[in-house]
N, C-alpha and C. Protein backbone atom coordinates (compact mmCIF):
# COMPACT_ATOMS: atom_id res chain seq x y z
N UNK A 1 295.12 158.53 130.13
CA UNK A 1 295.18 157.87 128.85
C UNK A 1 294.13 158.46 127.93
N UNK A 2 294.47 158.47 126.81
CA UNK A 2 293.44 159.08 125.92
C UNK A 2 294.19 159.31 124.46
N UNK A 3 293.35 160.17 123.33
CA UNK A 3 293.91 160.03 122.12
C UNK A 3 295.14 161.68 122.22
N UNK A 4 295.90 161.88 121.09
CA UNK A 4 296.38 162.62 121.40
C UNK A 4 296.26 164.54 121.56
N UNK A 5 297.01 165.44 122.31
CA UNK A 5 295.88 166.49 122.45
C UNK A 5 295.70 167.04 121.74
N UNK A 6 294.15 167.97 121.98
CA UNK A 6 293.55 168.58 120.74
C UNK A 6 292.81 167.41 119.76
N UNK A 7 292.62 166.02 120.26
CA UNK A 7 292.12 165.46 119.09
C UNK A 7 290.98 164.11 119.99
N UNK A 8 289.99 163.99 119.71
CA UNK A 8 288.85 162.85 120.24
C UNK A 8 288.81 161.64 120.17
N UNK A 9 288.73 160.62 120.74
CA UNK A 9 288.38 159.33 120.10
C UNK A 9 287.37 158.69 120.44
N UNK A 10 286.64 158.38 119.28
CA UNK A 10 285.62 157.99 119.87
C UNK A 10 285.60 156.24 119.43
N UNK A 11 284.77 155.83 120.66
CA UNK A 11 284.93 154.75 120.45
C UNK A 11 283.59 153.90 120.26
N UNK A 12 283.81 152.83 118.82
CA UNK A 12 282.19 152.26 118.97
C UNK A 12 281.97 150.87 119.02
N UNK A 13 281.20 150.59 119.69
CA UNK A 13 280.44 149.18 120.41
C UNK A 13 279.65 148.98 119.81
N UNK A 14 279.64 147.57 118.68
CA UNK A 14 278.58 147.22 118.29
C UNK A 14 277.98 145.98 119.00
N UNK A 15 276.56 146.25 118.80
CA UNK A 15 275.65 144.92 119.10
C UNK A 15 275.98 144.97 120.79
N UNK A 16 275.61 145.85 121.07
CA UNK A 16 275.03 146.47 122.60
C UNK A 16 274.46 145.58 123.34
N UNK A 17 273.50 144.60 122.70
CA UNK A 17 272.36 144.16 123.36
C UNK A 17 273.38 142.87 123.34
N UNK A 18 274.30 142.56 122.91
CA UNK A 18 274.57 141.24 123.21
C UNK A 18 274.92 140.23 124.34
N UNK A 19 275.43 140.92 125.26
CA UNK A 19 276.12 140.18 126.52
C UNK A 19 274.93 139.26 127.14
N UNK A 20 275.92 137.98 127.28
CA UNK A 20 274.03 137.45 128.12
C UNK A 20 273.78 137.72 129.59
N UNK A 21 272.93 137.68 129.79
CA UNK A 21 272.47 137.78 131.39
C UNK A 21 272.83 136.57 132.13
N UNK A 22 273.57 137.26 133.25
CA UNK A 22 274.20 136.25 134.26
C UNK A 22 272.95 135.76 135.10
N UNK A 23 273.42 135.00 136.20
CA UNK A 23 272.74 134.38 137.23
C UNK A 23 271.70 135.40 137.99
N UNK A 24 272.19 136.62 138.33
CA UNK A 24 271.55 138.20 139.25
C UNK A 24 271.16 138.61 137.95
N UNK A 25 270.73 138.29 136.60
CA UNK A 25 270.16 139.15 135.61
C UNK A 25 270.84 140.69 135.32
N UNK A 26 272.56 140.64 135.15
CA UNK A 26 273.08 141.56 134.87
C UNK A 26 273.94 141.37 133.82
N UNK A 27 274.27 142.35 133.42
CA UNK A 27 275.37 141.72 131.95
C UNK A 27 276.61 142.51 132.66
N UNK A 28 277.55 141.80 132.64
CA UNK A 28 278.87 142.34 133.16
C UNK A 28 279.66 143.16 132.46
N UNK A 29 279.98 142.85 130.83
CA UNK A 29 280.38 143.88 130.38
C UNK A 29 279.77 145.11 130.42
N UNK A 30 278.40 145.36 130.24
CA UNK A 30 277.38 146.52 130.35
C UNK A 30 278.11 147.37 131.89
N UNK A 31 278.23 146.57 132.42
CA UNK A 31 278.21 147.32 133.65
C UNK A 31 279.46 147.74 133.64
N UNK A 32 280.94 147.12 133.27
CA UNK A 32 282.03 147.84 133.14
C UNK A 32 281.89 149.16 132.31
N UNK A 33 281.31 148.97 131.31
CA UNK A 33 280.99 150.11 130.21
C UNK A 33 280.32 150.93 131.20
N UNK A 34 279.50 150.77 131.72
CA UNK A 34 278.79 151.71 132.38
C UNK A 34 279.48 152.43 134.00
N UNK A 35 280.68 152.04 134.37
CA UNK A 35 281.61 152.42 135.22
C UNK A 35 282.44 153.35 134.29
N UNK A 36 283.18 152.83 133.44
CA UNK A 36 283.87 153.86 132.81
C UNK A 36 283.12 154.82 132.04
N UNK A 37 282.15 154.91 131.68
CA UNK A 37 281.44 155.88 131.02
C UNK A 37 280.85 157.05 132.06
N UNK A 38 280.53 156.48 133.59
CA UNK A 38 280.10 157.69 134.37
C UNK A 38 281.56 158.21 135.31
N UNK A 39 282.61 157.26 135.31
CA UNK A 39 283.36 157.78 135.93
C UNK A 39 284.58 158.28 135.32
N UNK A 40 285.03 157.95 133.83
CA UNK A 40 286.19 158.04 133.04
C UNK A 40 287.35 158.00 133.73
N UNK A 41 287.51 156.49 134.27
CA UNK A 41 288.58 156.09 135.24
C UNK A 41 288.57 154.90 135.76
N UNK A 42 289.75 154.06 135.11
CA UNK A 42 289.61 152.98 135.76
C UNK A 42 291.24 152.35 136.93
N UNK A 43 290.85 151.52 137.18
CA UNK A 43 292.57 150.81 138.14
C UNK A 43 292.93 149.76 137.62
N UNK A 44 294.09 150.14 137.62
CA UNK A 44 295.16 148.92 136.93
C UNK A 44 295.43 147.92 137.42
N UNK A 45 295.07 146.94 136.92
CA UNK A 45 295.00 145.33 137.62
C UNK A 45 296.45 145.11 138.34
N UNK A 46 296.31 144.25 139.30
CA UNK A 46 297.45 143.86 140.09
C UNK A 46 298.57 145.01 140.51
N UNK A 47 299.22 144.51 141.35
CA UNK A 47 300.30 145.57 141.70
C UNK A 47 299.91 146.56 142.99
N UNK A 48 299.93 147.82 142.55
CA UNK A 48 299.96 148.83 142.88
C UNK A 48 298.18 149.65 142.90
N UNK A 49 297.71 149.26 141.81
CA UNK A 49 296.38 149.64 141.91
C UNK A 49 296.43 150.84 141.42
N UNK A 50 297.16 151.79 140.30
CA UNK A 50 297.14 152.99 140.00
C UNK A 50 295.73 153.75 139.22
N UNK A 51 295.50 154.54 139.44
CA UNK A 51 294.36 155.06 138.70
C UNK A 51 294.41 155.27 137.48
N UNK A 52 293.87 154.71 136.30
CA UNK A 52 294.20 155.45 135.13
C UNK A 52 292.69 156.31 134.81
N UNK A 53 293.31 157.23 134.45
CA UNK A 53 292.00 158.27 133.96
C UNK A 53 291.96 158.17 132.72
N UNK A 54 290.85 158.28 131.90
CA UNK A 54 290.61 158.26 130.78
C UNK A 54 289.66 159.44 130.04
N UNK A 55 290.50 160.36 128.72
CA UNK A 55 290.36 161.31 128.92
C UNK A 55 289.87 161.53 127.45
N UNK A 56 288.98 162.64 127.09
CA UNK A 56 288.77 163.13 125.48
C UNK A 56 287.98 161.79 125.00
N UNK A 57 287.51 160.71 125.24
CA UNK A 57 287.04 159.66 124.53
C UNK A 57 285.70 160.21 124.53
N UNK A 58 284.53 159.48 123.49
CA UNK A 58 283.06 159.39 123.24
C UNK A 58 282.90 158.24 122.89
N UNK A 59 281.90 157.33 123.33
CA UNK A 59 281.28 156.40 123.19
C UNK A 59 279.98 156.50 122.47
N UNK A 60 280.04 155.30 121.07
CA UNK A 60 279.02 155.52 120.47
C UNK A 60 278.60 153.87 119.89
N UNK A 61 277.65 153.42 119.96
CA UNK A 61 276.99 151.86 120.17
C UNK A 61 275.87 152.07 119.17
N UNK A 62 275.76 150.48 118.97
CA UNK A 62 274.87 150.23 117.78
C UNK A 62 274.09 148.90 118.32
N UNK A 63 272.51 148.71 117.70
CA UNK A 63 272.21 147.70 118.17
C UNK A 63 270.78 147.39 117.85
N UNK A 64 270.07 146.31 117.82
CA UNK A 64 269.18 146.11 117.30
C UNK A 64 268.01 145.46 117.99
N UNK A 65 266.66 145.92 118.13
CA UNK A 65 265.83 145.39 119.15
C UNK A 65 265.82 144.03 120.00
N UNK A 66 265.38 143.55 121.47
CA UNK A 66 265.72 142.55 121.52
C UNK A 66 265.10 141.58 120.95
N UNK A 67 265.47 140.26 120.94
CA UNK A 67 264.72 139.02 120.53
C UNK A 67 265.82 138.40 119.42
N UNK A 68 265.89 137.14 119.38
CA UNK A 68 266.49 136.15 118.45
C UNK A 68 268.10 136.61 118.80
N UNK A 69 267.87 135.74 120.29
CA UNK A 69 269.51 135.84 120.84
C UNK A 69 270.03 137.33 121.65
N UNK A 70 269.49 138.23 121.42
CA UNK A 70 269.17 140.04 122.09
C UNK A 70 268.81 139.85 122.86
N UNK A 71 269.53 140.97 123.94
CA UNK A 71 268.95 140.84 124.76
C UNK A 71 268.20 142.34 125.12
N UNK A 72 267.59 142.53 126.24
CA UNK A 72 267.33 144.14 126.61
C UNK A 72 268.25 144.16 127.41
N UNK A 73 269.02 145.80 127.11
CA UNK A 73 269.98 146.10 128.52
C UNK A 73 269.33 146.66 129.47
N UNK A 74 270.18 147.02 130.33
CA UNK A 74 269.74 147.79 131.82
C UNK A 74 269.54 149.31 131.04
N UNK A 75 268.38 149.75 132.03
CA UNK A 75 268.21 151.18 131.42
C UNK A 75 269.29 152.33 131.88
N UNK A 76 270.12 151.72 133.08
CA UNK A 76 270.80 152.56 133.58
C UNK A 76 272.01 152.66 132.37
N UNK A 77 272.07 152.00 131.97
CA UNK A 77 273.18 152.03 130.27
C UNK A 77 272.61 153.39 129.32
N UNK A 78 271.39 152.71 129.41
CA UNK A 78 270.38 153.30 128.10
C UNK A 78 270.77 154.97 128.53
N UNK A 79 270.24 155.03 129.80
CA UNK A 79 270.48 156.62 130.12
C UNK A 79 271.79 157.42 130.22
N UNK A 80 272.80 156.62 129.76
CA UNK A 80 274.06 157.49 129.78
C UNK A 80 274.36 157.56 127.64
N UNK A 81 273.59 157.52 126.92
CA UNK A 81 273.15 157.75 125.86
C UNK A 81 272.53 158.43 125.28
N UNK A 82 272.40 159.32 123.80
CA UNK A 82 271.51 160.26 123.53
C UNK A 82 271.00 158.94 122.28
N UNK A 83 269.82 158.51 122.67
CA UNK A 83 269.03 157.45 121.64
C UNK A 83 268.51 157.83 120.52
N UNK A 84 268.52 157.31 119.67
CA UNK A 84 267.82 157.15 117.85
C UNK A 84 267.23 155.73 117.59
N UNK A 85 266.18 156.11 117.39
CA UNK A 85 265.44 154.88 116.74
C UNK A 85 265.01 155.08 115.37
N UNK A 86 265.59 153.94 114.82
CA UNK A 86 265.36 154.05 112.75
C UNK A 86 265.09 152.63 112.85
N UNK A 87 263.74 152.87 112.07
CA UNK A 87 263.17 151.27 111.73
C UNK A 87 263.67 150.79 110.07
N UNK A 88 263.47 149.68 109.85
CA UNK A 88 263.81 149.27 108.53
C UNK A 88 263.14 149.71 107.65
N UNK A 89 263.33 150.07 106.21
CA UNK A 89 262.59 150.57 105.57
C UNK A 89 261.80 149.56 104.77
N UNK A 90 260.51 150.17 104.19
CA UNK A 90 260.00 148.88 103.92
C UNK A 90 259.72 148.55 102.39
């Protein structure tokens, strides 16, 4: 699955930091994101269990320090990212 060939899609996630922390201090969506982002492949619910591969996509996220409802993610997220930090201007 993917966009069509010869062409990228990228896809963007805002407000990164949002998912809350479960009971084990993990955020679950983070961690799906972070399955398909190191493996570009996921299985199709029920049935058969087929593999879908996922192909030509880029992932690109937005988000804002933690605090007031933010949270911090796992760094293992952080590191499948090339980071920018821009502060507000003043």
């Amino acid at each position: 699955f993917g966009p069509d060939q010869g062409k990228k899609l990228r896809i963007f996630i805002d407000d990164l930091s949002m998912p809350k922390i479960d009971l084990y201090g993990t955020q679950q969506p983070l961690a799906l994101l972070k399955f398909l982002m190191e493996r570009m492949f996921m299985y199709e619910r029920g049935g058969d269990l087929d593999k879908i591969i996922i192909q030509d996509c880029q992932f690109v996220s937005g988000m804002q320090p933690p605090g007031a409802g933010r949270n911090t993610i796992d760094p293992r997220v952080v590191s499948l990212y090339a980071c920018v930090g821009i502060t507000f201007p003043a």
